[in-house]
Protein backbone atom coordinates (compact mmCIF):
# COMPACT_ATOMS: atom_id res chain seq x y z
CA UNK A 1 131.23 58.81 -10.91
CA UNK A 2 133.40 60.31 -13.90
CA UNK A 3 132.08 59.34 -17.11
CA UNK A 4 135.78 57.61 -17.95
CA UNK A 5 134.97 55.13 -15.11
CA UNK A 6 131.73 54.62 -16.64
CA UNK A 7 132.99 53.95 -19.89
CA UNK A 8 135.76 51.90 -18.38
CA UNK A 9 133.10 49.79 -16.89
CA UNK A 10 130.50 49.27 -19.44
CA UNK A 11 133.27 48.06 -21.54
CA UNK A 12 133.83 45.31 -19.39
CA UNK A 13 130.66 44.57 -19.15
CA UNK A 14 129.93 44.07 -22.92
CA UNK A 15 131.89 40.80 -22.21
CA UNK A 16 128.61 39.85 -21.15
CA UNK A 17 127.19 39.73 -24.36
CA UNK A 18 130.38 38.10 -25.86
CA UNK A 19 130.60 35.10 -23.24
CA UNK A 20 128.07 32.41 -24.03
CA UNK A 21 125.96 30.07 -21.08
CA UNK A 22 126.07 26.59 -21.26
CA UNK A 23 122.40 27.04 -22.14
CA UNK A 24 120.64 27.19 -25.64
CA UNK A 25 118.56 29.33 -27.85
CA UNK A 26 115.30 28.06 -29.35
CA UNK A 27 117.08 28.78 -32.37
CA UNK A 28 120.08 26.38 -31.36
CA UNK A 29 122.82 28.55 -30.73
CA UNK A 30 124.57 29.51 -27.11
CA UNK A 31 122.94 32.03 -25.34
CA UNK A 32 125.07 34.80 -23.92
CA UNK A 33 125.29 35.56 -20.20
CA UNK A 34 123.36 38.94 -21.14
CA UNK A 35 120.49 37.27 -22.72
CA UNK A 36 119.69 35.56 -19.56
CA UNK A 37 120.43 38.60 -17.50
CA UNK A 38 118.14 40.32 -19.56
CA UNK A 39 115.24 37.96 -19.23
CA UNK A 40 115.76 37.00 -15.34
CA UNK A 41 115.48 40.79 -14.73
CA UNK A 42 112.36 41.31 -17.04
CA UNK A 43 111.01 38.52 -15.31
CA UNK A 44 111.62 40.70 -11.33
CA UNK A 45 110.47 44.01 -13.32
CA UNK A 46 106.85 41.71 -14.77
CA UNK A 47 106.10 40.07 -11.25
CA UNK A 48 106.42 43.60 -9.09
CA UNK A 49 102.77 43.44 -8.12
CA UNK A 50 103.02 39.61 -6.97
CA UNK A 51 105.16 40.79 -4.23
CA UNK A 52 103.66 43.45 -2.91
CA UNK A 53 105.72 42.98 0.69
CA UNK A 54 109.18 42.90 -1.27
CA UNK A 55 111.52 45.53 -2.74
CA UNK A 56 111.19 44.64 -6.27
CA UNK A 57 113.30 47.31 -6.97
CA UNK A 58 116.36 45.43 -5.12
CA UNK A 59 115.21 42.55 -6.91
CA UNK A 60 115.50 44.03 -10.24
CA UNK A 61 119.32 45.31 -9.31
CA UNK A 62 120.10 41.75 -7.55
CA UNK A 63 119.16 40.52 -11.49
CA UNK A 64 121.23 43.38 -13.39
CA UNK A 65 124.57 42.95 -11.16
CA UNK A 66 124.48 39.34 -10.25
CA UNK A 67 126.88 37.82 -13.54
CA UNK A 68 128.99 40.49 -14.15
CA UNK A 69 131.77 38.54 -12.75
CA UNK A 70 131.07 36.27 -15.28
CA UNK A 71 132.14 39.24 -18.05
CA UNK A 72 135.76 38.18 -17.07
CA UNK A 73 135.52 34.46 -15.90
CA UNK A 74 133.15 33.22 -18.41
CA UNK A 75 129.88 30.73 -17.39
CA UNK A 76 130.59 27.88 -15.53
CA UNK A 77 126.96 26.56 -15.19
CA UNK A 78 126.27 25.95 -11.28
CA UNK A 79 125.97 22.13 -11.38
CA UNK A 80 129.46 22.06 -12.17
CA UNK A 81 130.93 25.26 -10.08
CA UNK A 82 133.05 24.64 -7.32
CA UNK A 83 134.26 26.29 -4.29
CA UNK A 84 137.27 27.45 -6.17
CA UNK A 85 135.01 28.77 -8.85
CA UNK A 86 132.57 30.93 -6.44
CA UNK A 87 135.66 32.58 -4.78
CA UNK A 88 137.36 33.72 -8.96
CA UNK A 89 134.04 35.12 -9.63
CA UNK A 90 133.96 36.74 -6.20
CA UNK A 91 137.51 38.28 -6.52
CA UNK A 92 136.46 39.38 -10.46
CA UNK A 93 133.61 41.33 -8.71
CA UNK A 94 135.44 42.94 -6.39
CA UNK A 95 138.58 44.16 -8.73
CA UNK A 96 135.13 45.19 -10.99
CA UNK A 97 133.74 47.17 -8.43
CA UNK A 98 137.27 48.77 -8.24
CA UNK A 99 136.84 50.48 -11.59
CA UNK A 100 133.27 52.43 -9.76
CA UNK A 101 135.05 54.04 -6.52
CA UNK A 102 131.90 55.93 -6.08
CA UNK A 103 129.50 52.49 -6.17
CA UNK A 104 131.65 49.78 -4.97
CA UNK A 105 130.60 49.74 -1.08
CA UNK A 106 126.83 49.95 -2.52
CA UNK A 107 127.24 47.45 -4.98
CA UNK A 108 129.57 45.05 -2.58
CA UNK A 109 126.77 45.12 -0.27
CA UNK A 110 124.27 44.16 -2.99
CA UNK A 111 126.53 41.19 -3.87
CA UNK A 112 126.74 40.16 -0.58
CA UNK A 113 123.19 40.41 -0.16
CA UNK A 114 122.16 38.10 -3.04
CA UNK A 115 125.46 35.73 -2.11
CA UNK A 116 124.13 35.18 1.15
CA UNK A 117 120.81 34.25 0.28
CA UNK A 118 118.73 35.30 3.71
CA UNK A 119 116.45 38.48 2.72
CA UNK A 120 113.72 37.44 1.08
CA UNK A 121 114.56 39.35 -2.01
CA UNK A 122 117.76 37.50 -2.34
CA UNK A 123 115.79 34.45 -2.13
CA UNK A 124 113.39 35.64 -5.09
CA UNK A 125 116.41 36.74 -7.32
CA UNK A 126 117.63 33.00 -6.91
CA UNK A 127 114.34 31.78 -7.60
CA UNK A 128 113.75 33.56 -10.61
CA UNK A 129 117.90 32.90 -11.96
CA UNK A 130 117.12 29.38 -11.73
CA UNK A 131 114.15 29.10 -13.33
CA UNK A 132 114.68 31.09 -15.84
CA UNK A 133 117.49 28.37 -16.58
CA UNK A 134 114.87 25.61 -16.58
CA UNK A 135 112.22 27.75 -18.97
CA UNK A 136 115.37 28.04 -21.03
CA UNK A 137 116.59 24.86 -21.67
CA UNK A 138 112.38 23.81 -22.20
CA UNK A 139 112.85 26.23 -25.11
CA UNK A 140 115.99 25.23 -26.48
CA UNK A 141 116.39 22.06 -28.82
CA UNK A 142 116.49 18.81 -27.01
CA UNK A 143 119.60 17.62 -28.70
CA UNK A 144 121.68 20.32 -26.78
CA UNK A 145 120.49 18.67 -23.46
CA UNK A 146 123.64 16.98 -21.77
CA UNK A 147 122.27 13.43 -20.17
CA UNK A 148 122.23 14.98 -16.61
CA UNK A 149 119.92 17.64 -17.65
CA UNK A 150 116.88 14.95 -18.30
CA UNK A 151 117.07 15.06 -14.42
CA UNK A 152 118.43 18.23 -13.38
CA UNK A 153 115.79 19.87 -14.92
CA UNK A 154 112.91 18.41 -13.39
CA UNK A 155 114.77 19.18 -9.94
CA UNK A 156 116.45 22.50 -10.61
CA UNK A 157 115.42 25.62 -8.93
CA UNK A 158 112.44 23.34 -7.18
CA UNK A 159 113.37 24.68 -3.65
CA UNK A 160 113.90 28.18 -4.02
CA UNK A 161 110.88 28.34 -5.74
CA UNK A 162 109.48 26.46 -2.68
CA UNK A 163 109.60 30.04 -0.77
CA UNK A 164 106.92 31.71 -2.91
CA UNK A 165 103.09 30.30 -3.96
CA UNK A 166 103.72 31.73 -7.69
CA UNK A 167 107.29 30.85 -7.99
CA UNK A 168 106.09 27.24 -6.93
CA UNK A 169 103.46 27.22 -9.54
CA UNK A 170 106.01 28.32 -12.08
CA UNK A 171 107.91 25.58 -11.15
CA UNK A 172 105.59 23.41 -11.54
CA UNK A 173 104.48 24.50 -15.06
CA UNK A 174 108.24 24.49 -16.19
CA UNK A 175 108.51 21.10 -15.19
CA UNK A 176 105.19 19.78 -16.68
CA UNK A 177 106.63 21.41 -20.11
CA UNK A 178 110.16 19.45 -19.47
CA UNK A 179 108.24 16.23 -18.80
CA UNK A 180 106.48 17.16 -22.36
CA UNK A 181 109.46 17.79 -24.09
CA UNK A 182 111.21 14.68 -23.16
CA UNK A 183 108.31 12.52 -23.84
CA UNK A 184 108.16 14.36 -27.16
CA UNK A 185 111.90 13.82 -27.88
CA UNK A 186 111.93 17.21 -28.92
């Protein structure tokens, strides 16, 4: 890699910290699509030891690559994505990827990896993106909720966390705190 590609890269991917989620801060303000990036891949990096039979350190790089396409398209939060959507992020990966000729069949194979959603690892990194959603939305203010979302998340995320005994349990908590919440009116 030449250090202009790298610098042509991470510029993109400061768009990251520009393009907001549909999801809110406990401080009531949009949270950018690197905040949760940050915190789903803390989460991989904190639970290493649960998953002892894993590579945690594929999980970790499944959560540091999977939303840079959203540095160009923007969030489109997944109960709303369509088909159409999947394949614009998909083609903003790949012309990404373009920028790193030296990474892009590595990285490719990484995004195809957590796309497809049939290695175990890929099935922890969607486990932990979607409940980090839920924990998120517990801990933002209940007045950014969208109706749906009283639902949604109480359901979200419920079967990929199915595949693991702690991601189940984590489920569980976050939806025994959204059940609090909304009984609260908080």
């Amino acid at each position: 890699m030449q250090p202009q590609e790298l610098m042509d890269f991470i510029h993109i991917l400061e768009k990251m910290k520009c393009n907001t989620r549909h999801g809110w801060t406990s401080t009531g303000r949009h949270e950018s699509v690197a905040e949760h990036t940050f915190r789903v891949t803390a989460m991989a990096m904190l639970l290493e030891g649960e998953f002892p039979q894993l590579d945690m350190a594929r999980v970790i790089r499944m959560c540091i690559v999977h939303d840079w396409g959203e540095a160009v398209t923007g969030d489109i939060p997944s109960f709303l994505k369509t088909d159409e959507d999947e394949r614009t992020e998909a083609e903003a990966v790949d012309r990404l990827l373009s920028v790193l000729p030296d990474k892009k069949a590595e990285l490719s194979a990484l995004f195809a990896e957590l796309n497809a959603l049939e290695t175990p690892e890929a099935k922890l990194f969607k486990a932990l993106d979607r409940i980090e959603a839920v924990i998120q939305h517990n801990e933002a203010p209940l007045s950014t909720w969208i109706e749906s979302e009283r639902t949604l998340n109480l359901e979200y995320g419920t079967a990929d966390c199915a595949n693991f005994p702690f991601m189940a349990e984590l489920r569980r908590i976050a939806a025994r705190e959204t059940e609090e919440k909304l009984a609260a009116g908080e």
